[in-house]
Protein backbone atom coordinates (compact mmCIF):
# COMPACT_ATOMS: atom_id res chain seq x y z
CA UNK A 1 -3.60 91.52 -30.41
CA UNK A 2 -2.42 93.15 -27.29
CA UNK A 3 -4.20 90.79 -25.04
CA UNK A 4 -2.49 87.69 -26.84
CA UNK A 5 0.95 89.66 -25.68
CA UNK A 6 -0.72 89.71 -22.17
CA UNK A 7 -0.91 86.87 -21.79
CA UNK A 8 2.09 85.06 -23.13
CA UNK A 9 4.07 87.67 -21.04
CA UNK A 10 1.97 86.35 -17.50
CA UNK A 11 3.51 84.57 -15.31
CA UNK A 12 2.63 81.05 -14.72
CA UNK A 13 0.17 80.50 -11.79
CA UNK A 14 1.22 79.67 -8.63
CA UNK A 15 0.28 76.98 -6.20
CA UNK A 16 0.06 80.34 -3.52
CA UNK A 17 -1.53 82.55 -5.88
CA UNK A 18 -5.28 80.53 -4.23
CA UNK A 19 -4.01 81.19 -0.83
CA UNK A 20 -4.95 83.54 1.84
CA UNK A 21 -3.55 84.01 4.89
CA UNK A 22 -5.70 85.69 7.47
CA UNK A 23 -4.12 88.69 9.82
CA UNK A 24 -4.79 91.93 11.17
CA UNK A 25 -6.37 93.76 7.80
CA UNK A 26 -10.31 94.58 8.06
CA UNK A 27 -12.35 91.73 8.17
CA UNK A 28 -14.16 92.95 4.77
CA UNK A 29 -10.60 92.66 2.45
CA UNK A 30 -10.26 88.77 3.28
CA UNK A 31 -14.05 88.64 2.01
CA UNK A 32 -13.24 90.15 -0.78
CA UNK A 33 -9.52 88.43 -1.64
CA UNK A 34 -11.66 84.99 -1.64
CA UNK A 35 -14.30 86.37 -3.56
CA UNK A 36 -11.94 87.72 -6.20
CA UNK A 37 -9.68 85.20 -6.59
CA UNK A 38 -13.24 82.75 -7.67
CA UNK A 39 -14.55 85.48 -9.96
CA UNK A 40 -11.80 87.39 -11.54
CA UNK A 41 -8.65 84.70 -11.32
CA UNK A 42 -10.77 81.93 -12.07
CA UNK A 43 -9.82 79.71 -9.28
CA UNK A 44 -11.32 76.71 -8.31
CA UNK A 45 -10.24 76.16 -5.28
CA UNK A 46 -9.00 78.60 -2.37
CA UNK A 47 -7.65 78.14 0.47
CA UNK A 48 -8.07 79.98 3.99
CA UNK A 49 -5.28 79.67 6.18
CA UNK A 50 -4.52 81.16 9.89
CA UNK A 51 -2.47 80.76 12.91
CA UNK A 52 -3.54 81.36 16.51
CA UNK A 53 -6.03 84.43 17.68
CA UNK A 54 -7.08 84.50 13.58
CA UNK A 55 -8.57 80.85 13.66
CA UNK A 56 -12.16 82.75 14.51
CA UNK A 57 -11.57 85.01 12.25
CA UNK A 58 -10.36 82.90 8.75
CA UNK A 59 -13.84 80.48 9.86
CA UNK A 60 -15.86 83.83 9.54
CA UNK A 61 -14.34 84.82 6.65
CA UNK A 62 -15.26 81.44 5.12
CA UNK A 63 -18.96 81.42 5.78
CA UNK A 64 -19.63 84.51 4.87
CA UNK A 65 -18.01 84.60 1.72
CA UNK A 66 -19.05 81.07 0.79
CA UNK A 67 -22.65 81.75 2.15
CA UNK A 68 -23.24 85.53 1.72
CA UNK A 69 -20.92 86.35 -1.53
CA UNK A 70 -21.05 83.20 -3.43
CA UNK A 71 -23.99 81.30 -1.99
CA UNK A 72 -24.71 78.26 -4.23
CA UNK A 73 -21.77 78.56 -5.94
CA UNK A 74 -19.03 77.53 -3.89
CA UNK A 75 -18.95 75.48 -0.22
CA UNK A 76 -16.34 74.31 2.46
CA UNK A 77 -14.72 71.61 1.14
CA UNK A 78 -12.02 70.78 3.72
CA UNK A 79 -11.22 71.60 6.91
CA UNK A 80 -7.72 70.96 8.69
CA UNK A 81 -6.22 71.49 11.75
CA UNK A 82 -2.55 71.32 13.25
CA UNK A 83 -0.22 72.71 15.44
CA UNK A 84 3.11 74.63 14.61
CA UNK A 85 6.22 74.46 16.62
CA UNK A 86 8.61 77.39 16.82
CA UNK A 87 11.09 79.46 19.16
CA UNK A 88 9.81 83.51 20.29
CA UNK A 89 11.67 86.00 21.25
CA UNK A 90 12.72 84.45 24.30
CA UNK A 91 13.92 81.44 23.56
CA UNK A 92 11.18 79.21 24.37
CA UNK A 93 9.56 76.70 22.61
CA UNK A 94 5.93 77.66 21.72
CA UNK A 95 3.22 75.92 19.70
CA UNK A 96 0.26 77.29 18.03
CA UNK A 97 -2.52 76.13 16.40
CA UNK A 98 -3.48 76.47 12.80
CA UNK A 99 -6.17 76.32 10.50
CA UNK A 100 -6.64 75.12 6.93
CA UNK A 101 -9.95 75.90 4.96
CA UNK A 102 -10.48 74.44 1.52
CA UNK A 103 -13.34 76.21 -0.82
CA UNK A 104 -14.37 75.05 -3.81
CA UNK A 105 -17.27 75.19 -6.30
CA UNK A 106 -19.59 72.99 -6.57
């Protein structure tokens, strides 16, 4: 009975809640946040996303936890790459480069 209150009470899932966003945390925790939100959220789908100098890093993060943490279970589904436009500090205009990375079971 206390469950069924659970989950009435939850929140409704969010399109964001099967995002991560790669920065400047261990390597090991982004393994894990994909992993997680496929086993214990249920997700279907996840996407990696970084900006700049964490490119390398969110495409790591990808094989490893699609090949070494959920090998035969889930794969790289989509891949997409843009550029972002924006203004620093100094009042230039800058653009950097972004990645999108789609997982997904099989």
């Amino acid at each position: 009975m206390e469950n069924e209150n659970y989950e009435k009470k939850r929140a409704p899932r969010d399109a964001n809640d099967n995002v991560v966003f790669i920065g400047n945390k261990p390597f090991m925790n982004y393994v894990t946040g994909v992993v997680m939100q496929f086993t214990t959220q249920g997700a279907s789908e996840v996407f990696i996303k970084a900006r700049g100098k964490f490119i390398a890093r969110a495409v790591d993060v990808a094989e490893v936890a699609a090949k070494r943490f959920l090998e035969g279970t889930v794969n790289i589904k989509d891949i997409k790459v843009n550029s972002e436009e924006f203004e620093n500090k100094e009042g230039r205009q800058v653009r950097v480069s972004t990645i999108e990375i789609l997982l997904g079971k099989r």
